[in-house]
Protein backbone atom coordinates (compact mmCIF):
# COMPACT_ATOMS: atom_id res chain seq x y z
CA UNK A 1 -145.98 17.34 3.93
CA UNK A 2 -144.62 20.95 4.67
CA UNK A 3 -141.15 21.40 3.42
CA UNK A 4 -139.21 20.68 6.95
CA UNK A 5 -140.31 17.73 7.43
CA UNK A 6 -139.21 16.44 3.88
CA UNK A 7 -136.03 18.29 4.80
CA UNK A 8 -135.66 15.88 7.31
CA UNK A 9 -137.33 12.81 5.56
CA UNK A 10 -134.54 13.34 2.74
CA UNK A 11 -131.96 13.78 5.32
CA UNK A 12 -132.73 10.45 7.31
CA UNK A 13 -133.50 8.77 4.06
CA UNK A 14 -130.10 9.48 3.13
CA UNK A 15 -128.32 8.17 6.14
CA UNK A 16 -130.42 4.79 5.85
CA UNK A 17 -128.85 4.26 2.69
CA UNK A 18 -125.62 5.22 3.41
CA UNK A 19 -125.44 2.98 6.44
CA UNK A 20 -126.96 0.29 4.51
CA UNK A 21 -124.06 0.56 1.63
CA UNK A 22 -121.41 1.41 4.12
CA UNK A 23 -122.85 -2.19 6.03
CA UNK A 24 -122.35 -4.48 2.56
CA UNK A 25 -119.27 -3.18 1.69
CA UNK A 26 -117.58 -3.42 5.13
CA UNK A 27 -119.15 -6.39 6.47
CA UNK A 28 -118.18 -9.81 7.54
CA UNK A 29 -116.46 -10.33 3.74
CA UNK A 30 -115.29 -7.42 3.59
CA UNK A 31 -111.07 -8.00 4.76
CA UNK A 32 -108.79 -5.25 5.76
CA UNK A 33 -105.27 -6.43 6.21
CA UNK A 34 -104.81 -4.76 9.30
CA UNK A 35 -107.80 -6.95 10.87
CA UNK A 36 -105.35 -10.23 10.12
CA UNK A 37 -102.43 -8.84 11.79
CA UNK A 38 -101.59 -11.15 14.83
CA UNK A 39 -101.34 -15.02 15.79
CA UNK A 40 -103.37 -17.54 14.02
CA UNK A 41 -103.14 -21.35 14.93
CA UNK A 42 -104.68 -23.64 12.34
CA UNK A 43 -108.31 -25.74 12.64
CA UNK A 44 -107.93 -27.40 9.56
CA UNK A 45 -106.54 -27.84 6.69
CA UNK A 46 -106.94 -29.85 3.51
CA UNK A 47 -104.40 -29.78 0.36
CA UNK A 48 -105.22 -31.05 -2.76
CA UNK A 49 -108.27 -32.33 -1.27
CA UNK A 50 -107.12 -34.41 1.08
CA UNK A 51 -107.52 -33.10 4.46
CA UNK A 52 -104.64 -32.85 6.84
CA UNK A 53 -104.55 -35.48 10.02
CA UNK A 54 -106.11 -33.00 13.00
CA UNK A 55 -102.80 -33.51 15.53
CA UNK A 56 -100.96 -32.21 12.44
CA UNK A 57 -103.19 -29.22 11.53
CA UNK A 58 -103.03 -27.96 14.99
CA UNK A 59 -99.51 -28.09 15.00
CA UNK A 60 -99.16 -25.15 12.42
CA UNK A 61 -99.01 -21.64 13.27
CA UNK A 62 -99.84 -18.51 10.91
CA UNK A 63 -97.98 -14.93 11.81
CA UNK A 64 -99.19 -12.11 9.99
CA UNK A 65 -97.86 -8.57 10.48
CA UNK A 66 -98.48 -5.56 8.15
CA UNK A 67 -96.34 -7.03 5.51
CA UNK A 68 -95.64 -10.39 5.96
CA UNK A 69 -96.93 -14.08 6.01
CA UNK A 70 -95.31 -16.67 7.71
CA UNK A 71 -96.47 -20.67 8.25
CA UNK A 72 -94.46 -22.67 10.61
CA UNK A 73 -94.43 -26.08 12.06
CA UNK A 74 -92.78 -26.14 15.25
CA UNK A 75 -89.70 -24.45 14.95
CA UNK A 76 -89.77 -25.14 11.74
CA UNK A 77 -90.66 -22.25 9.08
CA UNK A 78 -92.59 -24.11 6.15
CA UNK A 79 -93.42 -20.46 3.98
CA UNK A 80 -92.20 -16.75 4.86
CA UNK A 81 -93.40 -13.94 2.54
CA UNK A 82 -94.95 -10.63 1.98
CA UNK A 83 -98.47 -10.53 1.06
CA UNK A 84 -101.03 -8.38 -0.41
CA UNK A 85 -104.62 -8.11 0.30
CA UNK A 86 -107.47 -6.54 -2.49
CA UNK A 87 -110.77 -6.17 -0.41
CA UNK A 88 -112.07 -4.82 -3.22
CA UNK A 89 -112.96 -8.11 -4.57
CA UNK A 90 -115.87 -10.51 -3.51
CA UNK A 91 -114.03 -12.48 -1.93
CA UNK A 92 -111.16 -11.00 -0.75
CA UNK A 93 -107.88 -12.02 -2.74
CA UNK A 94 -104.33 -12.68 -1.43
CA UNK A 95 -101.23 -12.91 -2.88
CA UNK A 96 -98.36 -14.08 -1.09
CA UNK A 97 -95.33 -13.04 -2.92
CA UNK A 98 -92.19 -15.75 -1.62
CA UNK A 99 -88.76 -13.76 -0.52
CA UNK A 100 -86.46 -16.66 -1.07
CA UNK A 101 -85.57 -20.03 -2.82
CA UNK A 102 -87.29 -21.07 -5.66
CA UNK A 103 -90.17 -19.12 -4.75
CA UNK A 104 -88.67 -15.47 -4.56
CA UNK A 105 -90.59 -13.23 -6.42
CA UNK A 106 -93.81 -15.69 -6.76
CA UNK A 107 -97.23 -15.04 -6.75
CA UNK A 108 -98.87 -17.99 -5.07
CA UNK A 109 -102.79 -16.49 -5.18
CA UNK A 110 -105.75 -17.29 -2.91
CA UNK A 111 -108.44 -15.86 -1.59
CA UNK A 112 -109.51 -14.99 2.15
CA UNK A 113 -112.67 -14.46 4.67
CA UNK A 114 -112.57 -13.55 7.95
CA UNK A 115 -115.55 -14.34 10.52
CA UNK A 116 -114.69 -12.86 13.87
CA UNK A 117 -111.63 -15.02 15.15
CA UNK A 118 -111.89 -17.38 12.13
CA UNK A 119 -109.84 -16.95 8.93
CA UNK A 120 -110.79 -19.01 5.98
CA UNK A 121 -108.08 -19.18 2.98
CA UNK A 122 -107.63 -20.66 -0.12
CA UNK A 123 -104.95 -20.54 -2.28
CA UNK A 124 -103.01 -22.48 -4.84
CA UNK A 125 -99.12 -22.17 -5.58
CA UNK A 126 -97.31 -20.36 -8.23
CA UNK A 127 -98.57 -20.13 -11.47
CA UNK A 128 -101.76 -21.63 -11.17
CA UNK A 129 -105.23 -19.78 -11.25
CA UNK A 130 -107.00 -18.06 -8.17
CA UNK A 131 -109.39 -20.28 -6.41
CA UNK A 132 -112.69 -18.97 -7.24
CA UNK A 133 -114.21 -20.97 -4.09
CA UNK A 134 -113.31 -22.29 -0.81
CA UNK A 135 -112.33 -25.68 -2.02
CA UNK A 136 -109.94 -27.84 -2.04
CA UNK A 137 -110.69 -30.89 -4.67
CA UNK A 138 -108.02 -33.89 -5.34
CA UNK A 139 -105.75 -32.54 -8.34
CA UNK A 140 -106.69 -28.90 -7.56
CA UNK A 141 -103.15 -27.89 -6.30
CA UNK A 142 -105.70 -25.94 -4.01
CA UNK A 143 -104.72 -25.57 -0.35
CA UNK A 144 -108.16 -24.81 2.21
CA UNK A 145 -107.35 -23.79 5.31
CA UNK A 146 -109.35 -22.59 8.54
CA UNK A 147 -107.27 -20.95 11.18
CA UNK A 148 -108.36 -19.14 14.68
CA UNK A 149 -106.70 -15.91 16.05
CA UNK A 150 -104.77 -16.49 19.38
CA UNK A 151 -105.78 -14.28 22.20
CA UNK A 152 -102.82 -12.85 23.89
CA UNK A 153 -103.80 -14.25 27.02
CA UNK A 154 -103.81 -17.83 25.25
């Protein structure tokens, strides 16, 4: 093979395997917080392994801007915090860190996938372990939930 043409073969052997890492590490699990930012309202949800009634699920909304992390319920506001997302895990971790009451200054952990539209979250309250899987078993303290962005037009 003269030498251009392994010039070239190198070259475009090169950019195959760059695309191919640059493809696994920023693929469907990989999470960038900016990708949450916006409306979510929730699918389902299950805490402590038992699942939530539907009507009530789809009655709770998520809010996520740069910073912060807020569940409500109506009008009502159930958790507000600031949040922090490490994509450098597999999978993605959260930590929600609570800005008032009894939870100020809190770590409650969890980790995170987004599909598209759909984000997938575990997590478990303050000063218990990480979930490890998307799971929420009875005496887990584990909350599962499945929430789907809201269009602006929606």
């Amino acid at each position: 093979m003269p030498v251009s043409q392994r010039l070239i073969f190198g070259v475009v052997t090169a950019a195959f395997f760059a695309a191919a890492v640059s493809a696994k590490t920023h693929g469907a699990d990989s999470v960038n917080a900016k990708d949450l930012v916006g409306s979510w309202t929730c699918l389902s949800a299950t805490i402590d392994g038992r699942p939530l009634v539907p009507d009530t699920a789809q009655e709770l909304r998520l809010t996520l801007t740069a910073d912060r992390y807020k569940t409500e319920r109506g009008n009502q506001v159930l958790f507000d915090s600031t949040y922090q997302v490490d994509a450098s895990k597999t999978p993605a971790q959260i930590d929600m860190i609570g800005t008032e009451g009894d939870l100020k200054g809190k770590v409650a952990p969890g980790i995170l996938k987004l599909d598209g539209d759909t984000l997938t979250m575990c997590y478990v309250m303050p000063g218990k372990d990480r979930p490890t899987a998307f799971d929420s078993q009875p005496n887990s303290g584990a909350t599962l939930a499945v929430w789907k962005r809201v269009k602006p037009n929606e």
